[in-house]
PDB file of N, CA and C in Angstrom:
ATOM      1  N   UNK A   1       0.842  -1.175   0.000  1.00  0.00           N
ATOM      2  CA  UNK A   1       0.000   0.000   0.000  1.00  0.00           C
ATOM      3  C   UNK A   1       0.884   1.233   0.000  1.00  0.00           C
ATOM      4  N   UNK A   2       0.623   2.328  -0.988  1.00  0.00           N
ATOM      5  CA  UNK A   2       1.516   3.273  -1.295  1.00  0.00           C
ATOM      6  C   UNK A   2       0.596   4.423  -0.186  1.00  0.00           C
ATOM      7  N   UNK A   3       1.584   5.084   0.881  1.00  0.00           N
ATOM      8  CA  UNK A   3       1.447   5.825   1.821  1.00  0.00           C
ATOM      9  C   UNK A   3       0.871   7.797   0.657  1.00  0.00           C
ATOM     10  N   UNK A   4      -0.498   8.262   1.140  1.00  0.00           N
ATOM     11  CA  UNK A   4      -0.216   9.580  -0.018  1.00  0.00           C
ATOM     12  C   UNK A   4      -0.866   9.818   1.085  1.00  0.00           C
ATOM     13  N   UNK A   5      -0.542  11.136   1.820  1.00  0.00           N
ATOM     14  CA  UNK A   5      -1.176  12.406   2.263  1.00  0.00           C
ATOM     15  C   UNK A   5      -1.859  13.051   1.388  1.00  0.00           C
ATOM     16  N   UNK A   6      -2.989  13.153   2.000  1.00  0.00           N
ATOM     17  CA  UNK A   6      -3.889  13.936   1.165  1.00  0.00           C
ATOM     18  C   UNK A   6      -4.223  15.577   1.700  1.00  0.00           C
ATOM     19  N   UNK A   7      -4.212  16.620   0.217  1.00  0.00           N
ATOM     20  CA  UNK A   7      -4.602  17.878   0.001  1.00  0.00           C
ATOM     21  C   UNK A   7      -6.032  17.905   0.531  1.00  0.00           C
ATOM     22  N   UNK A   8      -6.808  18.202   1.905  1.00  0.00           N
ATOM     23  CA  UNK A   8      -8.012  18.601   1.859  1.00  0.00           C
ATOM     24  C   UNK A   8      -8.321  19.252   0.603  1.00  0.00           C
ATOM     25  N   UNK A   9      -7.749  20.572  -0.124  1.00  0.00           N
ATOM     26  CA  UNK A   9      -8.295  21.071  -0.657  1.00  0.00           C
ATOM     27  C   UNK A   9      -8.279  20.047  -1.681  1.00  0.00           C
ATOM     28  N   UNK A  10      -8.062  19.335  -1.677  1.00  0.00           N
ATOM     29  CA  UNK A  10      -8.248  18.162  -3.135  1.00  0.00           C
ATOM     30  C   UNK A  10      -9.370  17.289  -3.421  1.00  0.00           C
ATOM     31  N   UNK A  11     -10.083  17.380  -2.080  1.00  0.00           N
ATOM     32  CA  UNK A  11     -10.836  16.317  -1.821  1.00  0.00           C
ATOM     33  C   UNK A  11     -11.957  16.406  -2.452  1.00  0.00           C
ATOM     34  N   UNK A  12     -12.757  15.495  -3.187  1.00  0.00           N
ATOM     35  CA  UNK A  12     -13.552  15.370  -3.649  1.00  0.00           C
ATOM     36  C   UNK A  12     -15.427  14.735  -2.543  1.00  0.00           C
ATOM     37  N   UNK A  13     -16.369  15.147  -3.009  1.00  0.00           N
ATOM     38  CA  UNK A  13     -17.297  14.330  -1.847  1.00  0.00           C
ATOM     39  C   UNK A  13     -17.019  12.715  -2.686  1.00  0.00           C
ATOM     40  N   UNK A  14     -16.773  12.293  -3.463  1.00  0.00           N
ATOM     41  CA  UNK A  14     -16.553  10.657  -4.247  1.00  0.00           C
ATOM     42  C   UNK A  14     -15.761  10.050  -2.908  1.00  0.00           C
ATOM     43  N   UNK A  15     -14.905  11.240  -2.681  1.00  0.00           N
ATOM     44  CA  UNK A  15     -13.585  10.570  -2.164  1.00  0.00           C
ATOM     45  C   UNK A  15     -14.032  10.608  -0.186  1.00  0.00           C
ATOM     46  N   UNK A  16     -15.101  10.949   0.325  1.00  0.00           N
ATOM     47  CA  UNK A  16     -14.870  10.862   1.526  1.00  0.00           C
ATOM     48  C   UNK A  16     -15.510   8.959   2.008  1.00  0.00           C
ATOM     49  N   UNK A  17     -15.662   8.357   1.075  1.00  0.00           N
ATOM     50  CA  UNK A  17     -16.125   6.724   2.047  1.00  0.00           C
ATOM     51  C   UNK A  17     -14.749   6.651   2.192  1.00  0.00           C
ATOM     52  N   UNK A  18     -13.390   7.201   1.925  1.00  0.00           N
ATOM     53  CA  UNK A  18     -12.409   6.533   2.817  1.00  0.00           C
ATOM     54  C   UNK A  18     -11.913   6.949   4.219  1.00  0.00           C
ATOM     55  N   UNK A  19     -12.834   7.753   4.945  1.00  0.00           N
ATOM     56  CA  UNK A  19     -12.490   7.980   6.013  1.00  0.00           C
ATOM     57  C   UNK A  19     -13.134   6.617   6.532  1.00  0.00           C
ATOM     58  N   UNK A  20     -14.507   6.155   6.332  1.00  0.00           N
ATOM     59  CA  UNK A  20     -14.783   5.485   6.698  1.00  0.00           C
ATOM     60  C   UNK A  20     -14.161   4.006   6.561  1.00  0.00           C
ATOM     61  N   UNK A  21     -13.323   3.319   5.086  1.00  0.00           N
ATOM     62  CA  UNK A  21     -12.714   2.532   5.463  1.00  0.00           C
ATOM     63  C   UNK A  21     -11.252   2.746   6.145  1.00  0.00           C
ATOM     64  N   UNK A  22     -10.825   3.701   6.070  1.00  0.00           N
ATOM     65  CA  UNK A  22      -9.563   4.067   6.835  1.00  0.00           C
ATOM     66  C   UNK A  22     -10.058   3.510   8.510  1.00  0.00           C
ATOM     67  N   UNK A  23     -10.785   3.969   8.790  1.00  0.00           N
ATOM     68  CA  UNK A  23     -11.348   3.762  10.698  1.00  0.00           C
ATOM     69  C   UNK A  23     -11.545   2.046  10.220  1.00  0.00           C
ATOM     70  N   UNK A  24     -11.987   1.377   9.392  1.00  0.00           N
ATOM     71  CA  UNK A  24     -12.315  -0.125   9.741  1.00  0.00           C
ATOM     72  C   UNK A  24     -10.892  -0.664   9.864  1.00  0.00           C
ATOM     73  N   UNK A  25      -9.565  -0.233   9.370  1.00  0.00           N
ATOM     74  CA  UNK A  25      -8.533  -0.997   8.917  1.00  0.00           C
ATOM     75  C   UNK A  25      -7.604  -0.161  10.211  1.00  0.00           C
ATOM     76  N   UNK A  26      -8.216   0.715  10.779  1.00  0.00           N
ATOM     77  CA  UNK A  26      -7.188   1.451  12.555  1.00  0.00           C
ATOM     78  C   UNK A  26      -7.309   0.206  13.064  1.00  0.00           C
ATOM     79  N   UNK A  27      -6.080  -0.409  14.110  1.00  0.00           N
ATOM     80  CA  UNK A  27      -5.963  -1.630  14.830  1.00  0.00           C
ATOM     81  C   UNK A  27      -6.607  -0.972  16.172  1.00  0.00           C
ATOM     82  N   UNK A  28      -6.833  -1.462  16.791  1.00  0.00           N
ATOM     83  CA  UNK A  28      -7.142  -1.130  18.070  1.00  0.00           C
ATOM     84  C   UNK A  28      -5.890  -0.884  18.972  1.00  0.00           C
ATOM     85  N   UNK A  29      -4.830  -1.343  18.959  1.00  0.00           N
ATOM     86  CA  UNK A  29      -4.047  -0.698  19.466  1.00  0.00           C
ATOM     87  C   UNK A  29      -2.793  -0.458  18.588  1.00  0.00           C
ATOM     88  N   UNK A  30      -2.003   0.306  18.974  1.00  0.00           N
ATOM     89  CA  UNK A  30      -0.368   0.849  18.015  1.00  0.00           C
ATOM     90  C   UNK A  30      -0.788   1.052  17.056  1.00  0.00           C
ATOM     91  N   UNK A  31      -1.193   2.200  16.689  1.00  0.00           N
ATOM     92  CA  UNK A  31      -2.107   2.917  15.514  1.00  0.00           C
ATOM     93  C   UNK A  31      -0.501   3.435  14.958  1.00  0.00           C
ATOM     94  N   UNK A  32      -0.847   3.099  13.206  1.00  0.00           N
ATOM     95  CA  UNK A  32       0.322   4.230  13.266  1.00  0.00           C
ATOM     96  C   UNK A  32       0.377   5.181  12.748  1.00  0.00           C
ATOM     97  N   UNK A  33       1.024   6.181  13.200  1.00  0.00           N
ATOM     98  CA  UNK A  33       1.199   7.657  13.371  1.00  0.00           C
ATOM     99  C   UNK A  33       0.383   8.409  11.772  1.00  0.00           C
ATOM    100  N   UNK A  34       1.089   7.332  10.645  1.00  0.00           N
ATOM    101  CA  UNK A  34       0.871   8.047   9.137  1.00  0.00           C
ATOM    102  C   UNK A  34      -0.907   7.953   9.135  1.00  0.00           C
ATOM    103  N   UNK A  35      -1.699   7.007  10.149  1.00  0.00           N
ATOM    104  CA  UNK A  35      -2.567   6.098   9.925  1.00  0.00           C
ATOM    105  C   UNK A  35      -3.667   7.575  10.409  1.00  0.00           C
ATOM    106  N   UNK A  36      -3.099   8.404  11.390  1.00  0.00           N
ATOM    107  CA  UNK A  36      -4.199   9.044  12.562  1.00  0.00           C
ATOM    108  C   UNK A  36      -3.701  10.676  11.382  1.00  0.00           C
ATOM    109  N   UNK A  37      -2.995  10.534  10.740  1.00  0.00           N
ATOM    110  CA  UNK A  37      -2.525  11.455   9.717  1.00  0.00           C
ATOM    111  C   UNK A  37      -3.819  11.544   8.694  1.00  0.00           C
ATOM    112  N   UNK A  38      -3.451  10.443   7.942  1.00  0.00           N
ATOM    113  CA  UNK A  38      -4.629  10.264   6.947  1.00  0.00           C
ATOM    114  C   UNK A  38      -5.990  10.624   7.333  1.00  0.00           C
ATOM    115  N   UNK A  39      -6.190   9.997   8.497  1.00  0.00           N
ATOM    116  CA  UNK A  39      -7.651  10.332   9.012  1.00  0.00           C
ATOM    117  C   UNK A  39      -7.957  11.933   9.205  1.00  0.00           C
ATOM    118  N   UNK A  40      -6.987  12.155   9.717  1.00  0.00           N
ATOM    119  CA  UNK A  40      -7.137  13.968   9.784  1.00  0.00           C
ATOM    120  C   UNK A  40      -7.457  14.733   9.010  1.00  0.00           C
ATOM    121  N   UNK A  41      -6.630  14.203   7.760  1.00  0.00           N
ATOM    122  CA  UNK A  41      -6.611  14.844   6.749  1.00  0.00           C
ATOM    123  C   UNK A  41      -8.115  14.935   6.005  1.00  0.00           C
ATOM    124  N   UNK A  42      -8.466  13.861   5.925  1.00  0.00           N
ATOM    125  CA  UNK A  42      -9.956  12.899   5.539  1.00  0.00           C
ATOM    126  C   UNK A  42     -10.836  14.051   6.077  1.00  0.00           C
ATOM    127  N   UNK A  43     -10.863  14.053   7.245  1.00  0.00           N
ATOM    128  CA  UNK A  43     -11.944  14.951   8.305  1.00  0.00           C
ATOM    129  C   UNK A  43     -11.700  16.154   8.347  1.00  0.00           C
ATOM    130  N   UNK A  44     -10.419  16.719   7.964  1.00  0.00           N
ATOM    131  CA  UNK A  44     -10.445  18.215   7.736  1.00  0.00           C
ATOM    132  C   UNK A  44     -10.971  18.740   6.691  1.00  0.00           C
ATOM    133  N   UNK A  45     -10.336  17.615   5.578  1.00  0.00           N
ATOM    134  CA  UNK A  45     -11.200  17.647   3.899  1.00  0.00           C
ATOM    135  C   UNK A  45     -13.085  17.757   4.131  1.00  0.00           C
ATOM    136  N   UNK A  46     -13.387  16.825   4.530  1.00  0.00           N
ATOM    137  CA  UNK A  46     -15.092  16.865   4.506  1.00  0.00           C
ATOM    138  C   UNK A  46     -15.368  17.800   5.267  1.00  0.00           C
ATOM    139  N   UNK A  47     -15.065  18.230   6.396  1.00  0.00           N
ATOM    140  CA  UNK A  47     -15.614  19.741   7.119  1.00  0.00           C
ATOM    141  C   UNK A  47     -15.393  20.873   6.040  1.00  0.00           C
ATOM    142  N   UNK A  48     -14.248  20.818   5.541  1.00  0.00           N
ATOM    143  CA  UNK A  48     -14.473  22.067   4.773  1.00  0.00           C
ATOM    144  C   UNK A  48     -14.979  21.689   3.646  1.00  0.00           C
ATOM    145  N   UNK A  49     -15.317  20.943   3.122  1.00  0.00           N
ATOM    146  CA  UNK A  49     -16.129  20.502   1.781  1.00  0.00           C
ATOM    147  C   UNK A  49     -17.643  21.230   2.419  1.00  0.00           C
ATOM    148  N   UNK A  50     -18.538  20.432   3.573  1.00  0.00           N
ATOM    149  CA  UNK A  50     -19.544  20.970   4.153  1.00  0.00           C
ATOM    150  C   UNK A  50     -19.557  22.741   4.419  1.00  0.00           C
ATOM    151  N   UNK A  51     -18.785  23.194   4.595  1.00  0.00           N
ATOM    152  CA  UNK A  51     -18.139  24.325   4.770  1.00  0.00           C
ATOM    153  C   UNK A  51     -18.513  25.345   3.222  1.00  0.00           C
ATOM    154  N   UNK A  52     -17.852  24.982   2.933  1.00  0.00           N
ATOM    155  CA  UNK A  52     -18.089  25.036   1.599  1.00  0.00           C
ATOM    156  C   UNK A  52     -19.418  25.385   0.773  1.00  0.00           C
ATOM    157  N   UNK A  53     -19.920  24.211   0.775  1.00  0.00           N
ATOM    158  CA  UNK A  53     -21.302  23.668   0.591  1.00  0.00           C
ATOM    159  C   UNK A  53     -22.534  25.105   1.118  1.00  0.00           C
ATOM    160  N   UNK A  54     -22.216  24.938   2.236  1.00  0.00           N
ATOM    161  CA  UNK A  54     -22.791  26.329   3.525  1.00  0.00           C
ATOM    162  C   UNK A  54     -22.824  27.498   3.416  1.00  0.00           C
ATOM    163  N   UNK A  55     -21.892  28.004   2.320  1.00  0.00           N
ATOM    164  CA  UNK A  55     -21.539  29.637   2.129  1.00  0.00           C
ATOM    165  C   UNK A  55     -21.984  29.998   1.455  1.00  0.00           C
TER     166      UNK A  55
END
């Protein structure tokens, strides 16, 4: 699996079901670091997409 940080501003709404499989594939414990990254990124992207959306 090739590691990509993602551009919120890149984000597409197509592209937010991977927050949701990103959280099925978090281990329950020793998360790793790139793992709670991605997710951030994911959730900063869709708030401001909604954000967005709102104005």
């Amino acid at each position: 699996m090739s590691e990509r940080f993602l551009n919120p501003f890149e984000m597409t709404p197509e592209q937010l079901p991977q927050i949701e499989e990103l959280k099925k594939r978090l281990p329950a414990h020793s998360v790793p670091p790139a793992m709670f990254q991605e997710l951030d990124d994911l959730e900063v992207a869709l708030a401001k997409e909604k954000e967005r959306k709102h104005a």
